[in-house]
Protein backbone atom coordinates (compact mmCIF):
# COMPACT_ATOMS: atom_id res chain seq x y z
CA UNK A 1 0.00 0.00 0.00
CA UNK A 2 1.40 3.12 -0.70
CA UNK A 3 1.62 5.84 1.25
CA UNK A 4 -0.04 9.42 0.68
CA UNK A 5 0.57 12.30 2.78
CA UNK A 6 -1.80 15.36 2.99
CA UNK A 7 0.53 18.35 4.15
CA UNK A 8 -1.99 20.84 5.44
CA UNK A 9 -1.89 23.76 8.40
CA UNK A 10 -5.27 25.71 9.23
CA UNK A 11 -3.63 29.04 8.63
CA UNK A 12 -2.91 28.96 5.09
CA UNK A 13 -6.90 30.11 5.14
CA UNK A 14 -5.69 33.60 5.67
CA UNK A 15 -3.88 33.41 2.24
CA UNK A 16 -7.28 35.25 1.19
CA UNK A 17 -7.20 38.45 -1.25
CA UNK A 18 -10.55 39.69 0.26
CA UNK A 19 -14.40 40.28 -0.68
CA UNK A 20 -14.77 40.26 -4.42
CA UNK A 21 -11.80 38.70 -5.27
CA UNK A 22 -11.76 35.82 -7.08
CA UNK A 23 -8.58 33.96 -4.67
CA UNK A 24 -10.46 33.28 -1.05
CA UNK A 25 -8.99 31.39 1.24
CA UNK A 26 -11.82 29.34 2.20
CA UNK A 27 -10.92 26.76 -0.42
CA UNK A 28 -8.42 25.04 1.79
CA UNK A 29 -10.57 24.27 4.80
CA UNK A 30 -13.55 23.33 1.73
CA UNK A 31 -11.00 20.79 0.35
CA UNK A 32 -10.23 19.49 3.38
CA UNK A 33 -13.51 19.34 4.34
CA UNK A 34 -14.25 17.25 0.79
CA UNK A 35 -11.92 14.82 1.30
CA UNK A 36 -13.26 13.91 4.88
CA UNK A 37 -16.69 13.41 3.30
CA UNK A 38 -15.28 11.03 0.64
CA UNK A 39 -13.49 8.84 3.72
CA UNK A 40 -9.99 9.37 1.94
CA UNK A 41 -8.53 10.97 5.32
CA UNK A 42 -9.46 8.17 7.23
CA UNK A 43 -7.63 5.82 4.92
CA UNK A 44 -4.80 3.83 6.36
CA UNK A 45 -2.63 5.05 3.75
CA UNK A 46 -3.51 8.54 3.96
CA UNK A 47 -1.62 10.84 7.39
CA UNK A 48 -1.78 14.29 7.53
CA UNK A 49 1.03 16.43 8.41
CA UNK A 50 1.12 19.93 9.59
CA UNK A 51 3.99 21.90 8.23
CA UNK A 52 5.95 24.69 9.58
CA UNK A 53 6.38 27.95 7.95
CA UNK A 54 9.36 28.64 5.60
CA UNK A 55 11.80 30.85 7.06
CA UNK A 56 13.93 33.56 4.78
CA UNK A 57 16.77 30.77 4.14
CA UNK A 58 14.12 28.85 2.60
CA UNK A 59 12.72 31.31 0.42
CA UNK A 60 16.10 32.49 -0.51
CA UNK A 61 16.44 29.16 -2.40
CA UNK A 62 14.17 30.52 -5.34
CA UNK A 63 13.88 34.73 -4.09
CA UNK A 64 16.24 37.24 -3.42
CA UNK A 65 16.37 39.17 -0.20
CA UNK A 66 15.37 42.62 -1.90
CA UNK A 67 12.01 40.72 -2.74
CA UNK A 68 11.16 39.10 0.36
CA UNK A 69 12.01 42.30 2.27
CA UNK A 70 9.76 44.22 -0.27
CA UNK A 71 6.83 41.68 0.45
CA UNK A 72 7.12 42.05 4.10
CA UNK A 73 7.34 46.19 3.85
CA UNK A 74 3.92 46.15 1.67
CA UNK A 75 1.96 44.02 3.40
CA UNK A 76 2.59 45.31 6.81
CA UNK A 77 1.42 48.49 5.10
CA UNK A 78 -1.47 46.87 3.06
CA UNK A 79 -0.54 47.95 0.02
CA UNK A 80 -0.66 45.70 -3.37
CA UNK A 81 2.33 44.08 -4.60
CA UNK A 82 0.49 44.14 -7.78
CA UNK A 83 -2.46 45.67 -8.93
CA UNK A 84 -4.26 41.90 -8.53
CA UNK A 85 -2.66 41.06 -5.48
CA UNK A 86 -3.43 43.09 -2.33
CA UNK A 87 -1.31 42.21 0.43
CA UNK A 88 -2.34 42.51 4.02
CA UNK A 89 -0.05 41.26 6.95
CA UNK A 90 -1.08 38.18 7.32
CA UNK A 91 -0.95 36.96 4.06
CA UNK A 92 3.09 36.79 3.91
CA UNK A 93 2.40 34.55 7.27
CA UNK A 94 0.27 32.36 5.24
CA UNK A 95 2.27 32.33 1.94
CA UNK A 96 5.46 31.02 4.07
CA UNK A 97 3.34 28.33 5.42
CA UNK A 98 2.07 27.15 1.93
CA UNK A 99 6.12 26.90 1.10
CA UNK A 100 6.48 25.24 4.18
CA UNK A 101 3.79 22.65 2.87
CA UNK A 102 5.76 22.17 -0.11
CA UNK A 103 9.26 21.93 1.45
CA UNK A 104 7.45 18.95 3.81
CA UNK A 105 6.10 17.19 0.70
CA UNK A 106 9.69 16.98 -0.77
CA UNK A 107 11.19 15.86 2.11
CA UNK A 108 8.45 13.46 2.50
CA UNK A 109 8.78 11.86 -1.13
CA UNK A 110 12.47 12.21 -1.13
CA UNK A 111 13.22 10.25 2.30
CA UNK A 112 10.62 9.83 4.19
CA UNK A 113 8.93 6.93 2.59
CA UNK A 114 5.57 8.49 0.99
CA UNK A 115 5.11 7.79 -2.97
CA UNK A 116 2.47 11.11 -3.32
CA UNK A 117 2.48 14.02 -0.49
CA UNK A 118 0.00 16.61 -1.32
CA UNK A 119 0.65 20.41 -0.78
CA UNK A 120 -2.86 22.08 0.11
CA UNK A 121 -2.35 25.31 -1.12
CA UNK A 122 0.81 25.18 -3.41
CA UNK A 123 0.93 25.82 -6.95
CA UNK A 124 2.19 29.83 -6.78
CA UNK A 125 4.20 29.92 -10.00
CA UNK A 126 3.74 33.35 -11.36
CA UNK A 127 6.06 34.41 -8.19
CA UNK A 128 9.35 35.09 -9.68
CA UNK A 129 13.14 35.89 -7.85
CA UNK A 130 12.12 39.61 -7.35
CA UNK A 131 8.66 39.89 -8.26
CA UNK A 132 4.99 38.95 -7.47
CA UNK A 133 1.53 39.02 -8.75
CA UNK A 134 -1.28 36.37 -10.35
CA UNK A 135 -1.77 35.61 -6.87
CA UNK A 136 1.02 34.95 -5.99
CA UNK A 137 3.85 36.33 -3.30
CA UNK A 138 6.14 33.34 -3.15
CA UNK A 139 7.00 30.34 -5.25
CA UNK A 140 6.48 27.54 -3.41
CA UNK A 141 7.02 25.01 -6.58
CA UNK A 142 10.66 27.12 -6.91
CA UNK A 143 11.90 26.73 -3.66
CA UNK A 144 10.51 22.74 -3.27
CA UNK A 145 12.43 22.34 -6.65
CA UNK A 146 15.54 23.81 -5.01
CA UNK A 147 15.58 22.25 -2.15
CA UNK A 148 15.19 18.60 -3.59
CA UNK A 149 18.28 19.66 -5.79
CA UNK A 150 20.74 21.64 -3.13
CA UNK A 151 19.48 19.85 0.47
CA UNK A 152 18.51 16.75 -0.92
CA UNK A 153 20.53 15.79 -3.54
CA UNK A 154 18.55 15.16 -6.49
CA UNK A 155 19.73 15.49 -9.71
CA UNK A 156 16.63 15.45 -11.91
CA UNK A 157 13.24 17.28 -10.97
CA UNK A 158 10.53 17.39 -12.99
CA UNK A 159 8.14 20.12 -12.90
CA UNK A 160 4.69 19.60 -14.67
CA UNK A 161 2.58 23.17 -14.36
CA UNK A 162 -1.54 22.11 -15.25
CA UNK A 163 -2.82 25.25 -14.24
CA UNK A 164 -4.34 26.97 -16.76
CA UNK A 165 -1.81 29.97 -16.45
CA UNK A 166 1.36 30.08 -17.76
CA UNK A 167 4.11 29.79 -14.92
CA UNK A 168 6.12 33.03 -15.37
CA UNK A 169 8.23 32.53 -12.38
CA UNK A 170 8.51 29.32 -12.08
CA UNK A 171 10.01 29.23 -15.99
CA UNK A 172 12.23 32.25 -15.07
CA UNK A 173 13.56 30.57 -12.19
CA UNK A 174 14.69 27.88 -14.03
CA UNK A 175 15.31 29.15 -17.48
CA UNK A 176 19.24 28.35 -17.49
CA UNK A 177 18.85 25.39 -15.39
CA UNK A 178 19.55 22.02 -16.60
CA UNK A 179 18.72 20.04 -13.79
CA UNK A 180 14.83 21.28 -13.91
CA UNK A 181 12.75 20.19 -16.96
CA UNK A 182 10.55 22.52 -16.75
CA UNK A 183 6.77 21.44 -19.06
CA UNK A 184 4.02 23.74 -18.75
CA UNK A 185 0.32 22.88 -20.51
CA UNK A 186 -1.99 26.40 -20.52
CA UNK A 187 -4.07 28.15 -22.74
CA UNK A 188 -2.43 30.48 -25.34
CA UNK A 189 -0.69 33.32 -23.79
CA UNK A 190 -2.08 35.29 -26.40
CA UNK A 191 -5.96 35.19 -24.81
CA UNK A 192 -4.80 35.14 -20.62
CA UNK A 193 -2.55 35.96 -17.82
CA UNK A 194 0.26 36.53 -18.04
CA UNK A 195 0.97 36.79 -21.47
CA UNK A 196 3.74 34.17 -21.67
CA UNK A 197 4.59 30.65 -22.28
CA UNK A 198 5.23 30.19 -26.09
CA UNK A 199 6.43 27.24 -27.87
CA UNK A 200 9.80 28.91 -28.91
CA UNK A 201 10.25 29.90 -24.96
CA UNK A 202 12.98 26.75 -24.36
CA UNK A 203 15.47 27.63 -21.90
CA UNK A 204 18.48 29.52 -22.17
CA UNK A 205 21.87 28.73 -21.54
CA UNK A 206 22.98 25.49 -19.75
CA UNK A 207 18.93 24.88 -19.34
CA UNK A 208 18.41 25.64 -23.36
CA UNK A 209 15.96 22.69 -23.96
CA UNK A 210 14.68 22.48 -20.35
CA UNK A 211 11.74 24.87 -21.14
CA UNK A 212 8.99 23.62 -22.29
CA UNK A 213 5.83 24.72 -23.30
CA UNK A 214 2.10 23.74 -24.34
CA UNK A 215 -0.22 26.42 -25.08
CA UNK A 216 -3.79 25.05 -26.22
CA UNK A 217 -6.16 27.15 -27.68
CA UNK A 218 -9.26 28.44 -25.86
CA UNK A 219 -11.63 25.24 -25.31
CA UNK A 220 -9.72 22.92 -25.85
CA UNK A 221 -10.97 19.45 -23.79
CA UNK A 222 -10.29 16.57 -22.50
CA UNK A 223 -9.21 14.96 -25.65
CA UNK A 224 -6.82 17.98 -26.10
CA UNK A 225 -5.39 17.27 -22.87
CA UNK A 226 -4.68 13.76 -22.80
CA UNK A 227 -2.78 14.38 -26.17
CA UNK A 228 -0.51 16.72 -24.48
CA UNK A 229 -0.05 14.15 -21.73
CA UNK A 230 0.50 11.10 -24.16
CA UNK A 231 2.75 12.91 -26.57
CA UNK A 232 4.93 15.40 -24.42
CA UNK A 233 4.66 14.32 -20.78
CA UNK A 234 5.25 10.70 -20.75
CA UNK A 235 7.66 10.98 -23.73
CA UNK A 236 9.83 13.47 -21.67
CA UNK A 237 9.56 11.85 -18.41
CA UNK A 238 10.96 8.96 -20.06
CA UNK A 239 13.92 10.42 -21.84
CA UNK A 240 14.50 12.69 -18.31
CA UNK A 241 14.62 9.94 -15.98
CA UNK A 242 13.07 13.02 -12.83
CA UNK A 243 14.35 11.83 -9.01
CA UNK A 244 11.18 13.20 -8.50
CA UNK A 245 7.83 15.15 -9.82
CA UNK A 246 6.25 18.11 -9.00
CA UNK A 247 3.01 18.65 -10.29
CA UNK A 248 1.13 22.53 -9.74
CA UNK A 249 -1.91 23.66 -10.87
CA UNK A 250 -6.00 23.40 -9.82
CA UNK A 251 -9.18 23.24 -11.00
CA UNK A 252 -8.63 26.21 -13.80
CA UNK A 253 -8.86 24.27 -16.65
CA UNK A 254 -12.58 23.17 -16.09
CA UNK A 255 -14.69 24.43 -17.92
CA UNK A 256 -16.53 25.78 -15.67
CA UNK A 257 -13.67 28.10 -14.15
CA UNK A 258 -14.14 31.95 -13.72
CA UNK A 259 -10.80 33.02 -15.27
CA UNK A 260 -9.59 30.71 -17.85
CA UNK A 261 -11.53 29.40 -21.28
CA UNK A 262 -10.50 25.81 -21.21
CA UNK A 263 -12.55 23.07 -21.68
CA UNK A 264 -11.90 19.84 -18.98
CA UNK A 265 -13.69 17.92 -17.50
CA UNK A 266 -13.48 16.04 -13.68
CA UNK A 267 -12.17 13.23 -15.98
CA UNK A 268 -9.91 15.02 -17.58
CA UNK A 269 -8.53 16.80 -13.96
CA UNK A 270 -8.22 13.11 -12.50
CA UNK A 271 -6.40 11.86 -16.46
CA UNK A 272 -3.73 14.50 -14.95
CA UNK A 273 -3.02 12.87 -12.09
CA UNK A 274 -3.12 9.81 -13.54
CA UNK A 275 -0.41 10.13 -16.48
CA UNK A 276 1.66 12.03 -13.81
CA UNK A 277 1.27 8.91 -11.96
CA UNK A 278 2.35 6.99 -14.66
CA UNK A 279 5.30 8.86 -15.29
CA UNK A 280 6.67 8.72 -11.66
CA UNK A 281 6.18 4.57 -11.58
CA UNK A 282 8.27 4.54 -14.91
CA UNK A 283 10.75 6.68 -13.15
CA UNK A 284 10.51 5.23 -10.19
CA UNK A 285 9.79 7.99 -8.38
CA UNK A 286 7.73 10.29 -6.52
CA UNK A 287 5.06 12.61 -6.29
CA UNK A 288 4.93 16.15 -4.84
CA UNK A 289 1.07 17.12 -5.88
CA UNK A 290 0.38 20.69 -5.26
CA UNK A 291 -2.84 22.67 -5.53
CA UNK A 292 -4.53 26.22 -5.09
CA UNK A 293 -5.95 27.60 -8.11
CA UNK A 294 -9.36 27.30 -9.65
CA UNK A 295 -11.70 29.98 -9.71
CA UNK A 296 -15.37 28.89 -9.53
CA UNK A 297 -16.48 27.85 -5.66
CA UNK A 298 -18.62 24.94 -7.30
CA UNK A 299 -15.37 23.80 -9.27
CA UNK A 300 -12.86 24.32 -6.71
CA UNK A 301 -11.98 21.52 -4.23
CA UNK A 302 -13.83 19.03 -6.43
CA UNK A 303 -10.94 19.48 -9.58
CA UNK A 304 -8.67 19.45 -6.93
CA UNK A 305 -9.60 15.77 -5.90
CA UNK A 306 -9.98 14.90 -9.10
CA UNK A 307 -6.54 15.27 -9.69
CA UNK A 308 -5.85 13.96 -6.34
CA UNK A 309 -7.55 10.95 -6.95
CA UNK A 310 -5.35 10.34 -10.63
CA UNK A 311 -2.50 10.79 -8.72
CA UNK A 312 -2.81 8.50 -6.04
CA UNK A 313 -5.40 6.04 -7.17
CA UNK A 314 -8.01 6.51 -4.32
CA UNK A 315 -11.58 6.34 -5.98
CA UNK A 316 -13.66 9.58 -5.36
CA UNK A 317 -17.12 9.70 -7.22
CA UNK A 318 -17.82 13.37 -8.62
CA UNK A 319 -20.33 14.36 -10.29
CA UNK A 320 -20.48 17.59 -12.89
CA UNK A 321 -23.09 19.92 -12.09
CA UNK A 322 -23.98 20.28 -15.60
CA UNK A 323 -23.00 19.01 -18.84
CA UNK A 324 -19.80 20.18 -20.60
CA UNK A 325 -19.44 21.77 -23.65
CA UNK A 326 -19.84 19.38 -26.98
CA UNK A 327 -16.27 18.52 -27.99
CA UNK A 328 -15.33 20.52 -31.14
CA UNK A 329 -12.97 18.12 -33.10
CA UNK A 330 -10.57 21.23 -35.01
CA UNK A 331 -9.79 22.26 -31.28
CA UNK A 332 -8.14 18.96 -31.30
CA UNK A 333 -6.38 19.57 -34.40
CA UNK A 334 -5.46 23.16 -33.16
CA UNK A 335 -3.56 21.26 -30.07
CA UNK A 336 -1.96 18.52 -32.96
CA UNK A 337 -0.64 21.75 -34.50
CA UNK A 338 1.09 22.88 -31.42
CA UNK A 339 2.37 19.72 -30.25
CA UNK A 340 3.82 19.06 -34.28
CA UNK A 341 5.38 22.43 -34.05
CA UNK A 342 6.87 21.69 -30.67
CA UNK A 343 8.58 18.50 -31.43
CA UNK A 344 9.98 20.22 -34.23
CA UNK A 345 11.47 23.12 -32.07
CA UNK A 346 12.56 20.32 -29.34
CA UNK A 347 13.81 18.06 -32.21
CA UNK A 348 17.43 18.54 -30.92
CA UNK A 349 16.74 17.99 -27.08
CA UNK A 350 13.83 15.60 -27.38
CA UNK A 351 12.04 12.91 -29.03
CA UNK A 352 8.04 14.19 -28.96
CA UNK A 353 5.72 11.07 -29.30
């Protein structure tokens, strides 16, 4: 049986942007809540672990000291550190216990004997080494990443980014670094937040070919999806050999999310999990899962177990609210394109399925 940690503390509910906007922190005590009704904390595979907050050393592994000083300065004055993310002092509490979260699930996957550990609250990749915003103050995914590599060891960490954003930070972090593949899936940068994440976007330096990225047009489905996850994820977790996963991202890419324009389904969440999965048996690895985004209340915590449960295996029945979208066959061809076009930029790093 293998073991599943859920690494959760009560206070990351006061990572919360406030009344009318669309990031709440009552998500994490929802989710939690959701998996209690579905039995999967009472599972004798399942423990929960509180984690402690990350201290500056920690978040110097992805931020410089400018930055973190800068986020600390704002909030305690409540002023933005962009003009979508209002800070107020105890949201830099909660952000360094969402790192925290993450920096337990690594240690967890890396030596402590747990095949999937699951960061409630994680996922903050537009967070960058000296800047913020999308939501997010620090980059939890980063500094996880970097601490598998310089405290642990590793020598191979695979980051897979679902959300439906591009991960600005996250990519910038890593952009000359060879020891990070770095594959993000989102729609095109063209119609969302932030603007970046293009197929000719592949790393620089050392890391030149450890950058890659999927966008899929507006809509695209399930079918899209698992494409993406047949012909670029497995293929490059194969040829990579990752020490270790990380997977990031929420519920935004259902299509029933506030923000983004995609088109999943629950199925399609959970087919997430499931290649990633996949992918860490063939490496014979781990699992670092990590969500927070997802911006429809009804969509939330349930895409959030969906991918849980693709990850991990645990059965959880969910049912959609109402019917999805009919699936448009040239949005499939549309992703084809992409994926074609990628394997032809990556043709002298990679071999695309």
């Amino acid at each position: 049986m293998e073991r599943v940690a859920i690494i959760y503390h009560s206070g990351v509910a006061e990572y919360d942007f406030g009344a009318g906007h669309p990031f709440r922190g009552d998500r994490f005590p929802r989710f939690m809540s959701l998996l209690d009704a579905h039995g999967i904390l009472s599972r004798p595979e399942v423990q929960v672990v509180e984690p402690e907050a990350a201290v500056n050393p920690d978040l110097r592994l992805a931020h410089s000291d400018g930055y973190i000083r800068l986020v600390e300065r704002l909030a305690a004055r409540y002023a933005p550190l962009s003009g979508d993310t209002p800070l107020t002092p105890a949201i830099p509490r909660a952000a360094r216990l969402i790192v925290g979260a993450a920096l337990k699930a690594g240690e967890l996957v890396a030596g402590g004997g747990f095949k999937v550990a699951e960061g409630v609250g994680g996922g903050l990749h537009h967070a960058g080494r000296d800047y913020g915003g999308g939501f997010c103050v620090f980059n939890d995914v980063a500094v996880c990443a970097r601490a598998l590599l310089e405290r642990r060891g590793l020598e191979r960490v695979l980051i897979f980014d679902s959300d439906a954003h591009a991960g600005n930070g996250t990519m910038d972090i890593f952009y000359e670094e060879p020891r990070v593949l770095y594959l993000s899936v989102h729609q095109d940068p063209r119609t969302i937040y932030p603007g970046t994440g293009f197929i000719d976007q592949i790393g620089g330096g050392a890391g030149e070919g450890y950058t890659v990225n999927i966008p899929l047009p507006p809509g695209a489905d399930d079918a899209c999806m698992e494409l993406v996850l047949e012909r670029v994820l497995k293929p490059l977790a194969r040829d990579f050999r990752p020490q270790a996963i990380i997977r990031n991202g929420g519920s935004d890419p259902h299509f029933r999310d506030g923000l983004a324009s995609l088109g999943l389904t629950f199925n399609g969440l959970r087919a997430i999990g499931e290649a990633v999965a996949d992918a860490a048996s063939a490496a014979g690895c781990g699992v670092i899962d990590l969500c927070c985004s997802g911006y429809n209340p009804e969509t939330v915590a349930e895409g959030w177990l969906a991918i849980l449960s693709g990850v991990t295996g645990i059965e959880a029945d969910l049912v959609e609210l109402c019917p999805p979208r009919r699936s448009d066959p040239r949005l499939l061809k549309r992703t084809e394109t992409v994926i074609d076009a990628l394997a032809e930029k990556l043709s002298g790093y990679w071999s695309l399925g």
